[in-house]
Protein backbone atom coordinates (compact mmCIF):
# COMPACT_ATOMS: atom_id res chain seq x y z
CA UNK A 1 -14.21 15.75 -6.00
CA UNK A 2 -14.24 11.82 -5.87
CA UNK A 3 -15.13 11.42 -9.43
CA UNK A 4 -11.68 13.85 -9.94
CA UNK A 5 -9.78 12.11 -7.45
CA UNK A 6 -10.83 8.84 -9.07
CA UNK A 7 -10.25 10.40 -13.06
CA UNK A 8 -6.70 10.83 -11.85
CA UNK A 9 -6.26 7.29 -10.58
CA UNK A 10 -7.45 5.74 -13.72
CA UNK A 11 -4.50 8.37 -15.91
CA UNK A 12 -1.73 6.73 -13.63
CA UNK A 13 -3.12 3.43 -14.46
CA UNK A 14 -3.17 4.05 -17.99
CA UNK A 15 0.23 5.39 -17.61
CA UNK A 16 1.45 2.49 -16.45
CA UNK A 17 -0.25 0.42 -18.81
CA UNK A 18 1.92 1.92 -21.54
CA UNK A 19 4.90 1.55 -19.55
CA UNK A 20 4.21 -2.07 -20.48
CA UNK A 21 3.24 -1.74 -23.64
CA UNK A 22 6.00 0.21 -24.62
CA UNK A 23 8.20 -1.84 -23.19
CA UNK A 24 7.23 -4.95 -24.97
CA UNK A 25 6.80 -3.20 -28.39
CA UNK A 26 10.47 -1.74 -28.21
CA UNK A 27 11.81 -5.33 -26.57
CA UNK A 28 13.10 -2.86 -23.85
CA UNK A 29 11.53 -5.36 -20.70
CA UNK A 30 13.56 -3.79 -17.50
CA UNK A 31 10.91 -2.27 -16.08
CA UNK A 32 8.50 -4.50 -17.65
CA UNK A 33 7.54 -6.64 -14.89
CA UNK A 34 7.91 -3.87 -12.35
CA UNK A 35 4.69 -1.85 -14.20
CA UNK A 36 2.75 -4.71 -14.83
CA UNK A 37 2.78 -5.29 -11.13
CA UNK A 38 2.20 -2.37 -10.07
CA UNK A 39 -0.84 -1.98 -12.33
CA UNK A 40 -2.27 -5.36 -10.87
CA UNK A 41 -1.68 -4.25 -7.09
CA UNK A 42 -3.70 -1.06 -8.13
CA UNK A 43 -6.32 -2.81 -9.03
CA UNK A 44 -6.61 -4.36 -5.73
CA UNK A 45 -9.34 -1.72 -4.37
CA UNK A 46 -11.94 -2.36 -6.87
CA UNK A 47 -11.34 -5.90 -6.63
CA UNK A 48 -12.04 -5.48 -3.10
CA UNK A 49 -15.10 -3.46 -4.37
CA UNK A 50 -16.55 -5.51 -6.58
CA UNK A 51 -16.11 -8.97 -4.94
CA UNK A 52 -16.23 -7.96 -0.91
CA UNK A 53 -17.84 -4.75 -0.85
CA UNK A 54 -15.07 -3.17 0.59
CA UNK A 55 -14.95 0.19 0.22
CA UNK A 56 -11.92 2.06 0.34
CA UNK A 57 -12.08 5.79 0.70
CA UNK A 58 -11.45 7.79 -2.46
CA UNK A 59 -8.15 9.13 -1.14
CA UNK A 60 -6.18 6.07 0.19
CA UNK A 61 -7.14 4.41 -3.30
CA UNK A 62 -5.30 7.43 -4.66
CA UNK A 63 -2.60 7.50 -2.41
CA UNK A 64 -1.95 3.93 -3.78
CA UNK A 65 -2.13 4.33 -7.13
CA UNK A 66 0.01 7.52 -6.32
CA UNK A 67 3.00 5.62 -4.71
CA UNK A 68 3.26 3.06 -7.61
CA UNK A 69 2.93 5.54 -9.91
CA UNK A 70 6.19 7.46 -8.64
CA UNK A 71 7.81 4.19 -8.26
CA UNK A 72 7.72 3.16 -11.97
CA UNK A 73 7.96 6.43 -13.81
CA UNK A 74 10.63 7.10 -11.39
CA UNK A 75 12.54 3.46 -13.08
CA UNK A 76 11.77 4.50 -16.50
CA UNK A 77 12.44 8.19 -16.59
CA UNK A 78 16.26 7.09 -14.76
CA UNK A 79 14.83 9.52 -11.71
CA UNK A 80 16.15 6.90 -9.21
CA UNK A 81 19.68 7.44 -10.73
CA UNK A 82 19.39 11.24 -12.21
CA UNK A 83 17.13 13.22 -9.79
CA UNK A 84 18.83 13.26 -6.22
CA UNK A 85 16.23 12.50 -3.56
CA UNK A 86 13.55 10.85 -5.44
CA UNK A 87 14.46 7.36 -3.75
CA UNK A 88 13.96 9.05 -0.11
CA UNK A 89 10.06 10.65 -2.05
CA UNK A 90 9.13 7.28 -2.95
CA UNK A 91 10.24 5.51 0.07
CA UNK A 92 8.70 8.02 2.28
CA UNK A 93 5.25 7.51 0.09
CA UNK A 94 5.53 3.76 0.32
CA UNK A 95 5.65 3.91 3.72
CA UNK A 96 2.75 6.38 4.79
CA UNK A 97 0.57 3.92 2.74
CA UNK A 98 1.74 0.86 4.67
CA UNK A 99 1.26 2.75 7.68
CA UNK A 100 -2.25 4.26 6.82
CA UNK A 101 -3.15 0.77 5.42
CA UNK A 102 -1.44 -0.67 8.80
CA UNK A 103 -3.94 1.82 11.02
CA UNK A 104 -7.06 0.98 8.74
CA UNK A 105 -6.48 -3.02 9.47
CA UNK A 106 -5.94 -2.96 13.13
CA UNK A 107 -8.94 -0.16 13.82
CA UNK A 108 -11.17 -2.89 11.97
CA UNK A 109 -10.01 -5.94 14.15
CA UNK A 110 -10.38 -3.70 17.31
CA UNK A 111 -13.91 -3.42 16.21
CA UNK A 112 -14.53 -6.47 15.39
CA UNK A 113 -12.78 -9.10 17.59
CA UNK A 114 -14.05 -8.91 20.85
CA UNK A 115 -10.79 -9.71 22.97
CA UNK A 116 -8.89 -6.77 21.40
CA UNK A 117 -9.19 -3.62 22.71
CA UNK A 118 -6.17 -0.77 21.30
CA UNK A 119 -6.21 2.22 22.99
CA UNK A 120 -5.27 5.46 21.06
CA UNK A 121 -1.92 5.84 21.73
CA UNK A 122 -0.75 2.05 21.33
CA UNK A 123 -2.66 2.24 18.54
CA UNK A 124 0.15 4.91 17.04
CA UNK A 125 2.77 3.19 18.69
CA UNK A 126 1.89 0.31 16.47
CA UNK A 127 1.97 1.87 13.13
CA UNK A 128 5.36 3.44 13.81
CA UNK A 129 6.79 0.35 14.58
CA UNK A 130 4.78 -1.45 11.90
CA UNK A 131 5.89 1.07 9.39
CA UNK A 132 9.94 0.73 10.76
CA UNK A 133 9.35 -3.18 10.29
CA UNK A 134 7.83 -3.39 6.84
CA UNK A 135 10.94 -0.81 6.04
CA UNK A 136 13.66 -3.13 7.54
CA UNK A 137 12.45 -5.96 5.43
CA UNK A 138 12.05 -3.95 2.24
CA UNK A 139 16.00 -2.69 2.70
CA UNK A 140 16.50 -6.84 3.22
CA UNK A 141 14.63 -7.75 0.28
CA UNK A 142 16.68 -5.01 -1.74
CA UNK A 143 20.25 -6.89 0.16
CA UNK A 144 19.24 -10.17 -1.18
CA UNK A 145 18.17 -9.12 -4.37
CA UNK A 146 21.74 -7.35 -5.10
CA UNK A 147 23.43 -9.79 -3.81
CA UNK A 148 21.75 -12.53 -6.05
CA UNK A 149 20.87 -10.59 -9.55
CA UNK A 150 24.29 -8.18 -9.30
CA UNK A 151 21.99 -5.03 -8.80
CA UNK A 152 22.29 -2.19 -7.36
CA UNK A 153 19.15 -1.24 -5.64
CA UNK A 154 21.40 -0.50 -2.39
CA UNK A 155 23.79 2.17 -3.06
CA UNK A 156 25.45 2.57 0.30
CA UNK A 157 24.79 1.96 3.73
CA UNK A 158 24.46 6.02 3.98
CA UNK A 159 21.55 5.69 1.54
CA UNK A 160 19.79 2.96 3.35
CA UNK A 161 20.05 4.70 6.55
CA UNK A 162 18.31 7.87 5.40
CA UNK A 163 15.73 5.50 3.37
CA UNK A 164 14.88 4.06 6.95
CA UNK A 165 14.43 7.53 8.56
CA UNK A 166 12.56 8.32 5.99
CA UNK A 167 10.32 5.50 6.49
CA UNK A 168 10.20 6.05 10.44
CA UNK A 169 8.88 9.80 9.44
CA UNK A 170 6.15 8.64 7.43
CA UNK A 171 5.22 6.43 10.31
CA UNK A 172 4.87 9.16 13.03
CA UNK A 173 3.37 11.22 10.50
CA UNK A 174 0.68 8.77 10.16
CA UNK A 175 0.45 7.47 13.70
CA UNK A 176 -0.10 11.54 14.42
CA UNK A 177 -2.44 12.03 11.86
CA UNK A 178 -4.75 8.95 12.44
CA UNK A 179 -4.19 9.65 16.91
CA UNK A 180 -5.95 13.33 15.46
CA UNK A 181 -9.09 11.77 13.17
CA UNK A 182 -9.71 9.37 15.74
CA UNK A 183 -9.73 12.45 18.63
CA UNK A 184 -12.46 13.35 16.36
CA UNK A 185 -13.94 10.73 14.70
CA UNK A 186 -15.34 7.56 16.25
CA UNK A 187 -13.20 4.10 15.06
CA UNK A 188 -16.86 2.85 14.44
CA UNK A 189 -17.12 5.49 11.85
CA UNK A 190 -13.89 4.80 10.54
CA UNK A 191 -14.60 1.30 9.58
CA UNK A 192 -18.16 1.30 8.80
CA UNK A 193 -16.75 4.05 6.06
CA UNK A 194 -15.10 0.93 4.42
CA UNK A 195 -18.75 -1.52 4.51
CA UNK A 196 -16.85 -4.40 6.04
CA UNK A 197 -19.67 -5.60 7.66
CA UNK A 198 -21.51 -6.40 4.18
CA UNK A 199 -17.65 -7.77 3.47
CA UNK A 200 -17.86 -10.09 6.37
CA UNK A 201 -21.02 -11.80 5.58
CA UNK A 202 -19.99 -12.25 1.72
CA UNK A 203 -16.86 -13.87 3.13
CA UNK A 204 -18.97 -16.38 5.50
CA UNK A 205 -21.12 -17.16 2.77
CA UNK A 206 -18.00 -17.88 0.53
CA UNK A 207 -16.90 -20.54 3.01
CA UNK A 208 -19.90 -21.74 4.01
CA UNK A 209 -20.50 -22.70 0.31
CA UNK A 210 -16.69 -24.09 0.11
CA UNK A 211 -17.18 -26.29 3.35
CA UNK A 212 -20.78 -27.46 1.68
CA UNK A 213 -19.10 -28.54 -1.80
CA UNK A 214 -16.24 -30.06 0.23
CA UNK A 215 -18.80 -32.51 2.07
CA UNK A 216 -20.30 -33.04 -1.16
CA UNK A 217 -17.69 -34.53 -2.22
């Protein structure tokens, strides 16, 4: 199942790859930059893999890849424009990620920073209001953006209202979702999934050697 799950991350990459390609063959560069960055952010995960050890699980990688994936095919197929609702799909996926990528961050520091302790249900409180933040300041990015490039990214206050909600759903979805695992699962197993404690000690090392060739010099 992983080596599937991972088979199908590697076709939206390549998908977006041609995005780019295209693009640059036919001089038609709109969504140009838009793939290319999305490709790079997808690679993210095995950069984490290969330089940290960090692990992350097979799913959330593809979840990832998933959410850029709709984002740019969505810009070059006109779905944002042409196919009503697709805006509120991607928004909602965007947002489930932050918020699953939110939960994943702070179970780790509750682990490993001794003065923190989360308990369960603040624990969900924060990812819903994490998730509501991160959406408030993507709708502000997308105000200042029109505002100085003549865009439209914001097509009424209507639409940005229902993106939010939209974004608050994926949040409690997520907060209920991760409240359930961890009923279930230990948050030591949860983050010892990911091998950050092989991450840790690659990153001490790291600046250990920085601080020695600093003094060197």
């Amino acid at each position: 199942m992983a080596e599937r799950l991972t088979l199908v991350s590697r076709g939206m990459q390549a998908a977006m790859a041609a995005v780019v390609v295209a693009g640059v063959l036919t001089d038609n560069l709109t969504w140009v930059p838009a793939a290319a960055a999305s490709l790079a952010v997808s690679e993210v995960p095995s950069i984490l893999r290969r330089d940290l050890r960090i692990v992350l699980p097979v799913g959330l990688n593809l979840w990832l890849v998933l959410a850029l994936f709709l984002h740019v095919i969505g810009g070059v197929s006109g779905f944002y424009d042409n196919l009503p609702g697709w805006d509120h799909i991607t928004h909602a996926m965007s947002s489930s990620l932050i918020a699953a990528l939110g939960f994943v961050t702070v179970a780790a520091l509750d682990k490993y920073v001794d003065s923190m302790y989360l308990p369960t249900p603040f624990l969900a409180f924060f990812i819903v209001m994490f998730t509501m933040a991160m959406g408030v300041s993507w709708e502000l990015m997308e105000y200042v953006m029109d505002e100085i490039t003549g865009s439209n990214m914001q097509y009424s206050l209507s639409d940005t209202m229902v993106d939010l909600l939209f974004d608050s759903f994926a949040g409690f979805i997520v907060a209920g979702v991760g409240m359930y695992y961890l009923r279930h699962v230990s948050r030591d197993r949860v983050v010892d999934s990911l091998q950050l404690d092989e991450a840790k000690d690659r990153v001490a090392a790291a600046v250990k050697r920085s601080k020695e060739r600093t003094k060197g010099k």
